[in-house]
Protein backbone atom coordinates (compact mmCIF):
# COMPACT_ATOMS: atom_id res chain seq x y z
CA UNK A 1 98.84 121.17 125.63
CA UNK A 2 96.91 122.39 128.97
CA UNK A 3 97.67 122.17 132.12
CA UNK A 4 94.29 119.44 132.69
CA UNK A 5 95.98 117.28 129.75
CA UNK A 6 99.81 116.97 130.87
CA UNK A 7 98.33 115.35 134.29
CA UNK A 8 96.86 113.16 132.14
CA UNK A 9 98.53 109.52 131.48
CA UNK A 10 98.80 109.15 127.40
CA UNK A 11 98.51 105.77 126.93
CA UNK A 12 95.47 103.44 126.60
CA UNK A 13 94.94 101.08 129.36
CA UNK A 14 94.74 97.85 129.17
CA UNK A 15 91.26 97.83 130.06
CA UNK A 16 90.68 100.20 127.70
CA UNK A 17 92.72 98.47 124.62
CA UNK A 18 90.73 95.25 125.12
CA UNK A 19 87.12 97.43 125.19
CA UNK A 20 88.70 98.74 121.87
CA UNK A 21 89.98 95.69 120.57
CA UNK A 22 85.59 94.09 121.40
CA UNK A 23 84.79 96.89 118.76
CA UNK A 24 87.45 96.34 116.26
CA UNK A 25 86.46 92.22 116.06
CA UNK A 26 83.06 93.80 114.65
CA UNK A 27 84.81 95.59 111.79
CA UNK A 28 86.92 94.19 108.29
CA UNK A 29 90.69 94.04 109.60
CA UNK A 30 91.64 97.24 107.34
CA UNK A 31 92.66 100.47 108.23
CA UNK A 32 88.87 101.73 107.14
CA UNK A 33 87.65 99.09 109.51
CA UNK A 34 89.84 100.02 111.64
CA UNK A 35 88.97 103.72 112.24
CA UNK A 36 84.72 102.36 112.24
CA UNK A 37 85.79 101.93 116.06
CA UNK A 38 86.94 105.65 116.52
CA UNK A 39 83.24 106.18 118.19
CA UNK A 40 83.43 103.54 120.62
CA UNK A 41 87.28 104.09 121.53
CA UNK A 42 86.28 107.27 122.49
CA UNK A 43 83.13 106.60 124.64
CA UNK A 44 85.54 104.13 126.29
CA UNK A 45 88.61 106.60 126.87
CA UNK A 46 86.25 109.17 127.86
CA UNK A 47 84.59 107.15 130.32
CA UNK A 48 88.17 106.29 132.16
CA UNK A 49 88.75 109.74 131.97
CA UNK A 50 86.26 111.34 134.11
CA UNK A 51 83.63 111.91 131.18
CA UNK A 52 85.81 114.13 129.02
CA UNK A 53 88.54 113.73 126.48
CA UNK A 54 92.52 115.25 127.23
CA UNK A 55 94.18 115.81 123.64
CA UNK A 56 96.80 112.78 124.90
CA UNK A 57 94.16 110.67 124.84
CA UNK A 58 92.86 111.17 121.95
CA UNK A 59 96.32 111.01 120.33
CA UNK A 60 96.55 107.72 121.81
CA UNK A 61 93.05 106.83 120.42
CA UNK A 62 94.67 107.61 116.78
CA UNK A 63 97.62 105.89 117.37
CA UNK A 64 96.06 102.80 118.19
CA UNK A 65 93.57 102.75 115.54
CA UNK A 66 96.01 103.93 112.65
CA UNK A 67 94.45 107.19 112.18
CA UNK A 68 95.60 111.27 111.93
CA UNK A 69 95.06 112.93 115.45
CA UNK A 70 92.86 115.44 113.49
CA UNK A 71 90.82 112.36 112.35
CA UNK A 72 90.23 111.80 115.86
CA UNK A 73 89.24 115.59 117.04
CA UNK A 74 87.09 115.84 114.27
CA UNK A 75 84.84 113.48 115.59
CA UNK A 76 85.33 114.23 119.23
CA UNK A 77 84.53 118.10 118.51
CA UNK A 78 81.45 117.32 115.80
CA UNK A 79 79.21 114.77 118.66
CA UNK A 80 77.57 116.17 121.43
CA UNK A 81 78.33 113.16 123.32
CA UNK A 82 82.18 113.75 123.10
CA UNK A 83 83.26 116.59 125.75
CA UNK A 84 86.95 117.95 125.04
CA UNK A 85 87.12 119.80 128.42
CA UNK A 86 87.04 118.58 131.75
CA UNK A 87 82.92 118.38 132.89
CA UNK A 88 81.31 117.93 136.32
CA UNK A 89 80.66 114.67 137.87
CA UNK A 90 77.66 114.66 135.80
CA UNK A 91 76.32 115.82 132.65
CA UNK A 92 72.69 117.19 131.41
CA UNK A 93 71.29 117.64 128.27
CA UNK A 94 68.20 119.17 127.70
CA UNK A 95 66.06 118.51 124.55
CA UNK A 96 64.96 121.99 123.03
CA UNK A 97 63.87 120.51 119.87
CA UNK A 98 60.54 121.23 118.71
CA UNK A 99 58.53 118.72 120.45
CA UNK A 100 60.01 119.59 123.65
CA UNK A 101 59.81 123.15 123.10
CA UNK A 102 56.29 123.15 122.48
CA UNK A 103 55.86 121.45 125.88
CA UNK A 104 57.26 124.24 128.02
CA UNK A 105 62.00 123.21 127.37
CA UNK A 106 62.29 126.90 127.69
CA UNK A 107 61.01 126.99 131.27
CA UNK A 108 62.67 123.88 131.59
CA UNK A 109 65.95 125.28 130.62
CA UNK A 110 65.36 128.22 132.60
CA UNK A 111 64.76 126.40 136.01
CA UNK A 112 67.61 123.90 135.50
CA UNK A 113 69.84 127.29 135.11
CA UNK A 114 68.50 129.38 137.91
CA UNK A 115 68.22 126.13 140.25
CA UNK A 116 71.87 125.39 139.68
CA UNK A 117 73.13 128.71 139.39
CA UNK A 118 74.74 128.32 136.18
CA UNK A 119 74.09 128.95 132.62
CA UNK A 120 74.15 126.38 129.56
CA UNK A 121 77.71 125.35 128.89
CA UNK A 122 78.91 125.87 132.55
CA UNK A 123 79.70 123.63 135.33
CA UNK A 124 78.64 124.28 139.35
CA UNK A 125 81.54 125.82 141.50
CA UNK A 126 81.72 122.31 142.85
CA UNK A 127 82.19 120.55 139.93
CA UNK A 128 79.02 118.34 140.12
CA UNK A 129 76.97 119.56 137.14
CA UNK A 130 78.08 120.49 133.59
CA UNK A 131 74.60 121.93 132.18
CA UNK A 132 75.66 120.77 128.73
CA UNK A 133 74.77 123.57 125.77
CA UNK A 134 70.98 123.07 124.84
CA UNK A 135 70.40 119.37 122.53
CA UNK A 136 68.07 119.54 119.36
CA UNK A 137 67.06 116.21 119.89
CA UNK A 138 67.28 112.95 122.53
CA UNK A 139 65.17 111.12 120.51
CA UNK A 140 62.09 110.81 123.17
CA UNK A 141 59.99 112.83 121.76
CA UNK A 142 57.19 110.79 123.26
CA UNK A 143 57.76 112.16 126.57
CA UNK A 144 58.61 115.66 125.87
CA UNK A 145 59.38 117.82 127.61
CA UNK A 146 62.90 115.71 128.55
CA UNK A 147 66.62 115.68 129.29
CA UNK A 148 69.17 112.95 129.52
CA UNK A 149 71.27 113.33 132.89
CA UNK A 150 74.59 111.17 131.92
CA UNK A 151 73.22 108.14 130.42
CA UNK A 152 69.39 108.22 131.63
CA UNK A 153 66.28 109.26 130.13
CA UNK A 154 64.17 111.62 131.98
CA UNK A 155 60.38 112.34 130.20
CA UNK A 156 57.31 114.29 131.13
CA UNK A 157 59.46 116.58 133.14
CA UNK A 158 57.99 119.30 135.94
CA UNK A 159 60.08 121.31 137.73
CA UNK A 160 59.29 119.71 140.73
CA UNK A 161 60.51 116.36 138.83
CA UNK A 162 63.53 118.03 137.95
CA UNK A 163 64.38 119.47 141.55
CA UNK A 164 64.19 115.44 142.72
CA UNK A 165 66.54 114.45 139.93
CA UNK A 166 69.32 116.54 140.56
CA UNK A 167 68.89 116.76 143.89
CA UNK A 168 69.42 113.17 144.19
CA UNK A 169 73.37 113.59 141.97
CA UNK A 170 76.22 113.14 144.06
C-alpha cells in the first residue's frame, strides 16, 4: 500500500453508499447486477477522492458490491476515465484521434506541453494540471481539433483558445 493510500479513509461514505445504492436500484438484485454499478461506484469514489482512486477505496468499492478487488482494478486500470494515482486539481485529455489529428492535435499537444511545462502523463509542480496521456477519441469529432478539461468539452481549438482555458483553472 503507498504512502498516498494509508492517508486515505477505507470506507465508503455515506454519501457515497447512497450515490451507489441510486445505481444499484437500476440493476436485477443479483450479484451480476450487482457488479453493473462497478462504473458508477467508481466515478463516485473517485470524485470524493480528489479525482483519483487509493487501492482502499477501491477495496471498499468491491466489498460493497460483492466483487474480487481485482474485479475492481481491472476496470479502474482498463478506462481512461479512472486515474489510480493521485492527479492535479484538474485533468486534460486531448483527442489525437484521426479527425483531430488531421486538424493540427499534434501542435495542439505540443503547446499544451510546452505552455505547462510538462509532458503527457505528468502533473505541474503545483499540482494544478495532470496533462492526461494522449485520448484516441472524445467523441466530438465535429469540432476537431478538441480536448475535454475535467468534465467539459472544448472544440475548434487555437492555441490562443487553449491559453484562455487553462489560464482560467484554479
Amino acid at each position: 500500500m503507498s504512502a498516498a493510500d494509508e492517508q486515505v479513509n477505507a470506507e465508503l461514505s455515506a454519501e457515497e453508499r447512497a450515490q451507489i445504492d441510486q445505481w444499484l436500484a437500476r440493476f436485477p438484485d443479483d450479484p451480476a447486477g450487482r457488479q453493473s454499478a462497478v462504473i458508477p461506484a467508481l466515478h463516485a469514489v473517485q470524485h470524493h477522492c480528489g479525482g483519483w482512486l487509493p487501492r482502499a477505496r477501491m477495496d471498499a468499492v468491491a466489498d460493497y458490491l460483492g466483487m474480487a478487488p481485482a474485479r475492481v482494478y481491472e476496470v479502474a486500470t482498463f478506462y481512461g476515465m479512472f486515474d489510480v494515482k493521485p492527479v492535479g486539481r484538474h485533468k486534460v485529455n486531448i483527442c489525437t484521434n484521426i479527425s483531430c489529428m488531421l486538424r493540427g492535435a499534434d501542435e495542439i499537444v505540443e503547446h499544451v506541453e510546452k505552455k505547462l511545462g510538462i509532458s503527457l502523463g505528468e502533473t505541474t509542480p503545483d499540482g494544478r494540471i495532470t496533462l492526461k496521456r494522449e485520448e484516441e477519441c472524445l467523441a466530438a469529432c465535429a469540432g476537431a481539433p478538441m480536448m475535454l478539461v475535467d468534465e467539459a468539452y472544448y472544440t475548434d481549438l487555437t492555441p490562443e483558445k487553449i491559453d484562455r482555458i487553462l489560464d482560467d483553472l484554479e
